[in-house]
PDB file of N, CA and C in Angstrom:
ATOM      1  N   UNK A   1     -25.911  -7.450  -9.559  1.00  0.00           N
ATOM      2  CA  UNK A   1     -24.475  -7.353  -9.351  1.00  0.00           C
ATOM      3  C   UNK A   1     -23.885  -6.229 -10.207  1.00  0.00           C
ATOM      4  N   UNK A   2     -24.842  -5.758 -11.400  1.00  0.00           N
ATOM      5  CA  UNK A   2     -23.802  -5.048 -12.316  1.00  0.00           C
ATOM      6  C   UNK A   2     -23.960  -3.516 -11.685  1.00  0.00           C
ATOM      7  N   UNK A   3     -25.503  -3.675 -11.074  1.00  0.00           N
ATOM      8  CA  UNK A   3     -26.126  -2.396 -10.440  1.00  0.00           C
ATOM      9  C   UNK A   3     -24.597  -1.516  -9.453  1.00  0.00           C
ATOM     10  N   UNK A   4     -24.345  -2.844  -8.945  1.00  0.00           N
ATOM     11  CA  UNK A   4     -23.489  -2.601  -7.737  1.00  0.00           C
ATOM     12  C   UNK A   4     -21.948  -2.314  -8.185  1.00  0.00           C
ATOM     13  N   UNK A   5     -21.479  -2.948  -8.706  1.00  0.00           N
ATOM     14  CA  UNK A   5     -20.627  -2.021  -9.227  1.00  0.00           C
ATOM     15  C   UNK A   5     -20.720  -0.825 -10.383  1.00  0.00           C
ATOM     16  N   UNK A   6     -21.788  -0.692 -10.967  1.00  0.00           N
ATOM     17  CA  UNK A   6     -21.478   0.565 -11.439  1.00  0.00           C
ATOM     18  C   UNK A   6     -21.693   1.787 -10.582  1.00  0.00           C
ATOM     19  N   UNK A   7     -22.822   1.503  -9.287  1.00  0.00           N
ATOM     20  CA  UNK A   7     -22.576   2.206  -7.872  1.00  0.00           C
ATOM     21  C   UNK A   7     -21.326   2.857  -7.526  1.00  0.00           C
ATOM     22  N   UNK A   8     -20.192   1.563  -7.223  1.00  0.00           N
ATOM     23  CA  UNK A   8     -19.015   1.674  -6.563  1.00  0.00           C
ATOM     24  C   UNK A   8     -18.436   2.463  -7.948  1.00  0.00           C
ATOM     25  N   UNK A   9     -18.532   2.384  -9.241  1.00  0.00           N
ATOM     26  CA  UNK A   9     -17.548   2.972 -10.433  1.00  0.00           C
ATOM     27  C   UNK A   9     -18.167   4.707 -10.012  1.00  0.00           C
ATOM     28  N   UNK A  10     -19.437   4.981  -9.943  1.00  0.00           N
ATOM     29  CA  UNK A  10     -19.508   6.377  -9.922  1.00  0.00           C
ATOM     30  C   UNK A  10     -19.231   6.833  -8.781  1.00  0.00           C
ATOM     31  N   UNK A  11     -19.318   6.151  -7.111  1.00  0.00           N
ATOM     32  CA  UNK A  11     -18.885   7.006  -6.596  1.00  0.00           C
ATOM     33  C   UNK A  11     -17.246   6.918  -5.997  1.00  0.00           C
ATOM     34  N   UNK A  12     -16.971   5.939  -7.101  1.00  0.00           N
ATOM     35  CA  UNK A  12     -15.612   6.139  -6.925  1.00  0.00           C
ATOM     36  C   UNK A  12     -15.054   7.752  -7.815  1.00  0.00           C
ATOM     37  N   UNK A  13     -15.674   7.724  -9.117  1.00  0.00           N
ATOM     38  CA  UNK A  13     -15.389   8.883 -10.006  1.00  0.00           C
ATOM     39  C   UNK A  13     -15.662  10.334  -9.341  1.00  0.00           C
ATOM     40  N   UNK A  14     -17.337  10.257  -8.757  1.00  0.00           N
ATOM     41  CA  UNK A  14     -17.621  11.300  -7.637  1.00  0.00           C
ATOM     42  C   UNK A  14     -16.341  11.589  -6.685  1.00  0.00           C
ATOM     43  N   UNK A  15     -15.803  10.812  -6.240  1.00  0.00           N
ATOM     44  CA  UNK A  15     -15.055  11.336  -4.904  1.00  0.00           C
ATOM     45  C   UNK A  15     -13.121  11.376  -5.679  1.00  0.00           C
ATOM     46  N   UNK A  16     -13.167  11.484  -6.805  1.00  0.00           N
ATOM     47  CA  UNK A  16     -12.322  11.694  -7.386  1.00  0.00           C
ATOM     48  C   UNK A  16     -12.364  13.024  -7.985  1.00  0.00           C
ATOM     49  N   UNK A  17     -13.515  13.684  -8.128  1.00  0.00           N
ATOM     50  CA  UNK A  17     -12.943  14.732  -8.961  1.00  0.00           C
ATOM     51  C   UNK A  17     -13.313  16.004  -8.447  1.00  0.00           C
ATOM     52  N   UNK A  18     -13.012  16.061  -7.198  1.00  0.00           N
ATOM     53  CA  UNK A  18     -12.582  17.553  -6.721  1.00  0.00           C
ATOM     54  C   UNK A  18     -10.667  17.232  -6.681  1.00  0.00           C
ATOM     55  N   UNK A  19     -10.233  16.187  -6.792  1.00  0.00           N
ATOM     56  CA  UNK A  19      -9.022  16.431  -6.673  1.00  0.00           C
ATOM     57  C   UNK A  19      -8.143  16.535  -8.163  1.00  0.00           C
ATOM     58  N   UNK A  20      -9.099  16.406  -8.978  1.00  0.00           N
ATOM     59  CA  UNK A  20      -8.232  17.121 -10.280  1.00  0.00           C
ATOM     60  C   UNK A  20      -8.573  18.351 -10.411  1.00  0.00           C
ATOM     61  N   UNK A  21      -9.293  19.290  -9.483  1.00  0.00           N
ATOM     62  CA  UNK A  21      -9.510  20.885  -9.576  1.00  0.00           C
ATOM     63  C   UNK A  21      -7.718  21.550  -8.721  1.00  0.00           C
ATOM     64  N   UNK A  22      -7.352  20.376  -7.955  1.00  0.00           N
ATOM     65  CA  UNK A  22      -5.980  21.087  -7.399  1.00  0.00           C
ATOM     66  C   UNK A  22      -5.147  21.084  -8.754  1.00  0.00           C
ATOM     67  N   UNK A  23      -4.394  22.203  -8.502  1.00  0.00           N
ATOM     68  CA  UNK A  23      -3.086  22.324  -9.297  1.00  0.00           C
ATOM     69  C   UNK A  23      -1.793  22.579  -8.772  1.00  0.00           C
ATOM     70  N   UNK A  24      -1.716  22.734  -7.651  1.00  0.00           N
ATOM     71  CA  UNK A  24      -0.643  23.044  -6.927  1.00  0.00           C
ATOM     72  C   UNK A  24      -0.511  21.127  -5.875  1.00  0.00           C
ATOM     73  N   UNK A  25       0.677  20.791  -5.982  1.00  0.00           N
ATOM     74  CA  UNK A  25       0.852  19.935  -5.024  1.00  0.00           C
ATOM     75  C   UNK A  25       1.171  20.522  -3.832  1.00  0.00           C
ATOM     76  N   UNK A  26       0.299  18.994  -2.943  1.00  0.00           N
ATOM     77  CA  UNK A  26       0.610  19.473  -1.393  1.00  0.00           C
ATOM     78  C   UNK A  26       1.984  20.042  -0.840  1.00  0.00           C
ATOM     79  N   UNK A  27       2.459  20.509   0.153  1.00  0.00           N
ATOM     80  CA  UNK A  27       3.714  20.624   0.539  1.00  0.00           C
ATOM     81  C   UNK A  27       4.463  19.581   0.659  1.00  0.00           C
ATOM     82  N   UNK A  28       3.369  18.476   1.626  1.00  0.00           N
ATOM     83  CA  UNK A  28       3.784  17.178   2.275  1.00  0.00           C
ATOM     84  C   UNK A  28       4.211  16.344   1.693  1.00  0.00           C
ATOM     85  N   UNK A  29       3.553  16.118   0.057  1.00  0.00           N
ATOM     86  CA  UNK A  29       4.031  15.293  -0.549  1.00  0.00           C
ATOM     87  C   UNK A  29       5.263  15.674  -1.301  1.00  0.00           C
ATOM     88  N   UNK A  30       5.398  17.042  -1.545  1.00  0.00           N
ATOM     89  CA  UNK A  30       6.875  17.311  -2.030  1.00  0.00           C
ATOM     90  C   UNK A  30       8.421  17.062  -1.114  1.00  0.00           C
ATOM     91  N   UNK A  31       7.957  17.239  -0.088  1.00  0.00           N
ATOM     92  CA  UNK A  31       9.108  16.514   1.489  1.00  0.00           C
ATOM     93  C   UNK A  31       8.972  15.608   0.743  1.00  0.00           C
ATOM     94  N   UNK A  32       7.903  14.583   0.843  1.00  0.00           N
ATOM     95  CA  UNK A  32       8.430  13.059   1.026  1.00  0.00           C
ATOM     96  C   UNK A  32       9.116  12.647  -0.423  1.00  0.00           C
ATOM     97  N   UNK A  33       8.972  13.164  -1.323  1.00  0.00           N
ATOM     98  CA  UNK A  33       9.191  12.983  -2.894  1.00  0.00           C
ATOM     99  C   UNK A  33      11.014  13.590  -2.580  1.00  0.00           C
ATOM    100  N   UNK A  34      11.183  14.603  -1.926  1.00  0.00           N
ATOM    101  CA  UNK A  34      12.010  15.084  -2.055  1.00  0.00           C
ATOM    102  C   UNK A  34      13.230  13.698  -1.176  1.00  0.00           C
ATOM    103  N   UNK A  35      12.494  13.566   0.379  1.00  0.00           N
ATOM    104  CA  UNK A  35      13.726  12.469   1.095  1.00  0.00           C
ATOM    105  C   UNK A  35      13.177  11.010   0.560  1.00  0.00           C
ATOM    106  N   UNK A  36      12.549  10.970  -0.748  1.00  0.00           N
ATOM    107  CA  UNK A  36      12.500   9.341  -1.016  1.00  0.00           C
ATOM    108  C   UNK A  36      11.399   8.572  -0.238  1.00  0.00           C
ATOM    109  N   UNK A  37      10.963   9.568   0.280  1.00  0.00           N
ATOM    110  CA  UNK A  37       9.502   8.398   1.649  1.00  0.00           C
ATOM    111  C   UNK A  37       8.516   7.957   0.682  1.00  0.00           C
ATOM    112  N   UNK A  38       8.269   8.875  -0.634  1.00  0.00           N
ATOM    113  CA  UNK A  38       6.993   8.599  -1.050  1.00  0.00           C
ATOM    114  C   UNK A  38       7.105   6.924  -1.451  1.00  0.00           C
ATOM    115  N   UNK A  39       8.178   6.654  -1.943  1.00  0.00           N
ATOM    116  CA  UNK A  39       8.178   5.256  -2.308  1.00  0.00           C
ATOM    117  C   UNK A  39       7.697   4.367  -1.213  1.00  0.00           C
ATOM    118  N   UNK A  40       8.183   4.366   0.041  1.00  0.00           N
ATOM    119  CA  UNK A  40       7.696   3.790   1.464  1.00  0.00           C
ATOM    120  C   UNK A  40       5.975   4.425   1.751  1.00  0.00           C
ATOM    121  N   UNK A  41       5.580   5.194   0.979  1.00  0.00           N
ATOM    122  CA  UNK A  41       3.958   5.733   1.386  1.00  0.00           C
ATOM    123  C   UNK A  41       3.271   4.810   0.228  1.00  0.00           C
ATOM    124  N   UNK A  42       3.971   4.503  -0.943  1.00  0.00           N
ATOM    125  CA  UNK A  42       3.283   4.036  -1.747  1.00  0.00           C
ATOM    126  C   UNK A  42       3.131   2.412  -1.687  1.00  0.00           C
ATOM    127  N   UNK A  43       4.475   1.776  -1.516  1.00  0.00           N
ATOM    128  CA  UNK A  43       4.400   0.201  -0.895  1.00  0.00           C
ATOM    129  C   UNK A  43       3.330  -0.256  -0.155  1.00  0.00           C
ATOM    130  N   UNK A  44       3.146   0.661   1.131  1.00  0.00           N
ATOM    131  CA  UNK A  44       2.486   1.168   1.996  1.00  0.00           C
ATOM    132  C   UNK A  44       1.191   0.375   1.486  1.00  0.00           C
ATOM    133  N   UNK A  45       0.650   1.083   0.787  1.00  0.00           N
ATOM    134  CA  UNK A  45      -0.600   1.163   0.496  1.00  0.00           C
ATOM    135  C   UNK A  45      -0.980   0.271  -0.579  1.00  0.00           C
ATOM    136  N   UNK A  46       0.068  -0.086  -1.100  1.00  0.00           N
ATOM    137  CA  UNK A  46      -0.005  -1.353  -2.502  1.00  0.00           C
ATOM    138  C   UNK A  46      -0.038  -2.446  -1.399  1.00  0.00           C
ATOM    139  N   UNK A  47       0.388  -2.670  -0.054  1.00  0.00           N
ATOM    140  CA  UNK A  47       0.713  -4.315   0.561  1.00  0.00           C
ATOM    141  C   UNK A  47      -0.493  -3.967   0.873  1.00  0.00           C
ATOM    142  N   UNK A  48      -1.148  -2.981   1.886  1.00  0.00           N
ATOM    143  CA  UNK A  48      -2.834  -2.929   2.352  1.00  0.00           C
ATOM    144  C   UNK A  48      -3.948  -3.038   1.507  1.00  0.00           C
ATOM    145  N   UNK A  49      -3.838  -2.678   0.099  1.00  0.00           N
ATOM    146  CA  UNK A  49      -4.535  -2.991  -0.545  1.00  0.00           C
ATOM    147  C   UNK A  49      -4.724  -4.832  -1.368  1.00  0.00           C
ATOM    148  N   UNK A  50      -3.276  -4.813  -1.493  1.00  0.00           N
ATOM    149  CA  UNK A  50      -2.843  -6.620  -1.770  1.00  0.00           C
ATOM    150  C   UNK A  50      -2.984  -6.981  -0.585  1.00  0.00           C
ATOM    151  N   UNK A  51      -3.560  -7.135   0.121  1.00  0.00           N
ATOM    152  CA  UNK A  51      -3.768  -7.849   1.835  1.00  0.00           C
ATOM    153  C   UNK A  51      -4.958  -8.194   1.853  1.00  0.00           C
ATOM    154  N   UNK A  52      -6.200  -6.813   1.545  1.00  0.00           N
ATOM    155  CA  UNK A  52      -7.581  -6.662   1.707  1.00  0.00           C
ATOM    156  C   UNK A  52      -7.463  -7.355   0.200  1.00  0.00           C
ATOM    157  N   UNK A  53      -7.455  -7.584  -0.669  1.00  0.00           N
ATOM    158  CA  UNK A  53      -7.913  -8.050  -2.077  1.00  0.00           C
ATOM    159  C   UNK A  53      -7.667  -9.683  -1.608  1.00  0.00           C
ATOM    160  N   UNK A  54      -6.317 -10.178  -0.981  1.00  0.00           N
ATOM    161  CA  UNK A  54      -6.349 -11.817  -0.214  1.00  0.00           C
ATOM    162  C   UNK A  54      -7.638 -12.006   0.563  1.00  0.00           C
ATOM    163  N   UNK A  55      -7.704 -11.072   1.211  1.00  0.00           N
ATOM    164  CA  UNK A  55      -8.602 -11.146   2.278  1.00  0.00           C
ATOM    165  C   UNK A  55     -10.166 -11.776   1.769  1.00  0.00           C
ATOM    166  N   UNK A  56     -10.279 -10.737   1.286  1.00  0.00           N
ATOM    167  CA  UNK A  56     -11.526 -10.813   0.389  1.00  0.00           C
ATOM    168  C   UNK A  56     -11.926 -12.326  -0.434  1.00  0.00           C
ATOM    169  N   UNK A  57     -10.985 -12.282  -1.330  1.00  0.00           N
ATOM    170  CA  UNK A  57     -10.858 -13.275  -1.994  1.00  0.00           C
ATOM    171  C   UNK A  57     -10.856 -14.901  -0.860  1.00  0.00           C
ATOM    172  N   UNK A  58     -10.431 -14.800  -0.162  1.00  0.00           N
ATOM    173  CA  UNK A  58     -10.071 -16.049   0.483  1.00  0.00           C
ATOM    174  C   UNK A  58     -11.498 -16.279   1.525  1.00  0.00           C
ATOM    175  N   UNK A  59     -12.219 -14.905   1.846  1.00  0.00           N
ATOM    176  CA  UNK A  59     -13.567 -15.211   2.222  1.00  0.00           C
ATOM    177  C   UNK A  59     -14.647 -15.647   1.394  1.00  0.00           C
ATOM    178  N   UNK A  60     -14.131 -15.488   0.204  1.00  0.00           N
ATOM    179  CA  UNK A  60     -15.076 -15.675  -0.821  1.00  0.00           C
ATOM    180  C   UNK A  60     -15.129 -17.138  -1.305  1.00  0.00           C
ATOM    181  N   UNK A  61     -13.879 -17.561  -0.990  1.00  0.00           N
ATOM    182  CA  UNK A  61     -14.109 -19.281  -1.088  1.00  0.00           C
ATOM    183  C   UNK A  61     -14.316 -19.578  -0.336  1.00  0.00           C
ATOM    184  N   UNK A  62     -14.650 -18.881   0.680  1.00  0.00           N
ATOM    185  CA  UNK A  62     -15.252 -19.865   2.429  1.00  0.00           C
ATOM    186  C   UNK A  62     -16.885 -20.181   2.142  1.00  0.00           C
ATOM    187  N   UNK A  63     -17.377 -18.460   1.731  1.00  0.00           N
ATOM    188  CA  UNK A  63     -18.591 -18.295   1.346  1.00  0.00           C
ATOM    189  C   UNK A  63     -18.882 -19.522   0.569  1.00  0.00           C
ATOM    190  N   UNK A  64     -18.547 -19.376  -1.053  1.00  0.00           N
ATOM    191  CA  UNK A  64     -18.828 -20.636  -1.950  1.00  0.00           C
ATOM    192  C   UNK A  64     -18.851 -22.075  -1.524  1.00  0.00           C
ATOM    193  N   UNK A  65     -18.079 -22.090  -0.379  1.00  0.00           N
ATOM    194  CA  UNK A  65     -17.563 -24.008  -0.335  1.00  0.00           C
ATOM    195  C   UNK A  65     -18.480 -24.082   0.446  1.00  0.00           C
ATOM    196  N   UNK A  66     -19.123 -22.989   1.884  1.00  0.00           N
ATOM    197  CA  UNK A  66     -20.264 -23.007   2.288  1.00  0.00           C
ATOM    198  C   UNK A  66     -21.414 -22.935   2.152  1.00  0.00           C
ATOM    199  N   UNK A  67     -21.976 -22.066   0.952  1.00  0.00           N
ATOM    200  CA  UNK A  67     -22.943 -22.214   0.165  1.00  0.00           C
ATOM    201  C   UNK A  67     -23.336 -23.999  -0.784  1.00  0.00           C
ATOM    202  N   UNK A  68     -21.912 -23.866  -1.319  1.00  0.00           N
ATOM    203  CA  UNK A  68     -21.935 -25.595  -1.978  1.00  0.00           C
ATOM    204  C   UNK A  68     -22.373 -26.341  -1.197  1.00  0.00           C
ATOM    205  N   UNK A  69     -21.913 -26.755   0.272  1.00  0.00           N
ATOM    206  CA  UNK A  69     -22.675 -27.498   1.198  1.00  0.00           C
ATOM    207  C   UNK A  69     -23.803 -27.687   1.330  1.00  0.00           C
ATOM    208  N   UNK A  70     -24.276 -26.274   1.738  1.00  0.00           N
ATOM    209  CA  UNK A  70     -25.792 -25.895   2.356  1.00  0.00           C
ATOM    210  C   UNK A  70     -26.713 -26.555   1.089  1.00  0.00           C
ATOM    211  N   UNK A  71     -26.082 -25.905  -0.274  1.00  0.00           N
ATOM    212  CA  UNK A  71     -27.248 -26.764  -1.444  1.00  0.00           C
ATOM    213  C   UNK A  71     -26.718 -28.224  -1.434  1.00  0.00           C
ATOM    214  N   UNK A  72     -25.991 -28.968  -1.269  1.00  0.00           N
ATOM    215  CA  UNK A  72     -26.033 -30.523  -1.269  1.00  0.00           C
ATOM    216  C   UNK A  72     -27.205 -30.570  -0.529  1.00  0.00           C
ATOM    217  N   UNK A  73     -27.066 -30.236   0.818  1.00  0.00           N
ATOM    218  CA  UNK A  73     -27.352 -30.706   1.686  1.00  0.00           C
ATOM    219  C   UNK A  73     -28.768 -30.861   1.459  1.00  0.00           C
ATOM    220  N   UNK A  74     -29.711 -29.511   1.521  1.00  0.00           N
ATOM    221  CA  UNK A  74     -31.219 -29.558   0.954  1.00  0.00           C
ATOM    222  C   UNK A  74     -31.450 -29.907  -0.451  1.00  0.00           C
ATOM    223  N   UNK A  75     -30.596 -30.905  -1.005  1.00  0.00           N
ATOM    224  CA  UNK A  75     -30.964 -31.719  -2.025  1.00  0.00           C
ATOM    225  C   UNK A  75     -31.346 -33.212  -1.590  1.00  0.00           C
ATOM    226  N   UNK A  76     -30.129 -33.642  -0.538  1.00  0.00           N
ATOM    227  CA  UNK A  76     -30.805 -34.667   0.242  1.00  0.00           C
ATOM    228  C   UNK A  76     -32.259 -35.215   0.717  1.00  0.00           C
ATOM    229  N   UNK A  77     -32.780 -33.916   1.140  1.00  0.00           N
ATOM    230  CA  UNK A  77     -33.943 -33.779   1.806  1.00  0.00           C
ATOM    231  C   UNK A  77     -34.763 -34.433   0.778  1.00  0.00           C
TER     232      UNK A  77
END
């Protein structure tokens, strides 16, 4: 398990750092900064990410309560 996320930590860092070689901001994001959207781009992406993190999480007690079963069960045996 630790393998695996330190996986996900480097290539999260990998795919992060060609974008601290920019120094100039996009155009696009200066519009939206400028009419106030960025706040609506950023919500945005904080509810999709708080959605998938429920998500996740709430499969993960399906998993466990199903796993818990399955070992009662072949204890019976």
């Amino acid at each position: 398990m630790n393998k695996i996320k330190l996986v996900a930590l480097l290539s999260l860092l990998t795919a992060l750092a060609p974008l601290q070689a920019q120094t100039a901001a996009p155009a696009m994001a200066d519009q939206f900064r400028a009419d106030g959207k960025i706040y609506v781009v950023i919500t945005v992406l904080a509810l999709i990410f708080l959605a998938l993190v429920v998500f996740l999480t709430i499969i993960e007690r399906r998993v466990a309560k199903i796993e818990k079963h399955l070992h009662q069960g072949s204890d019976k045996k």
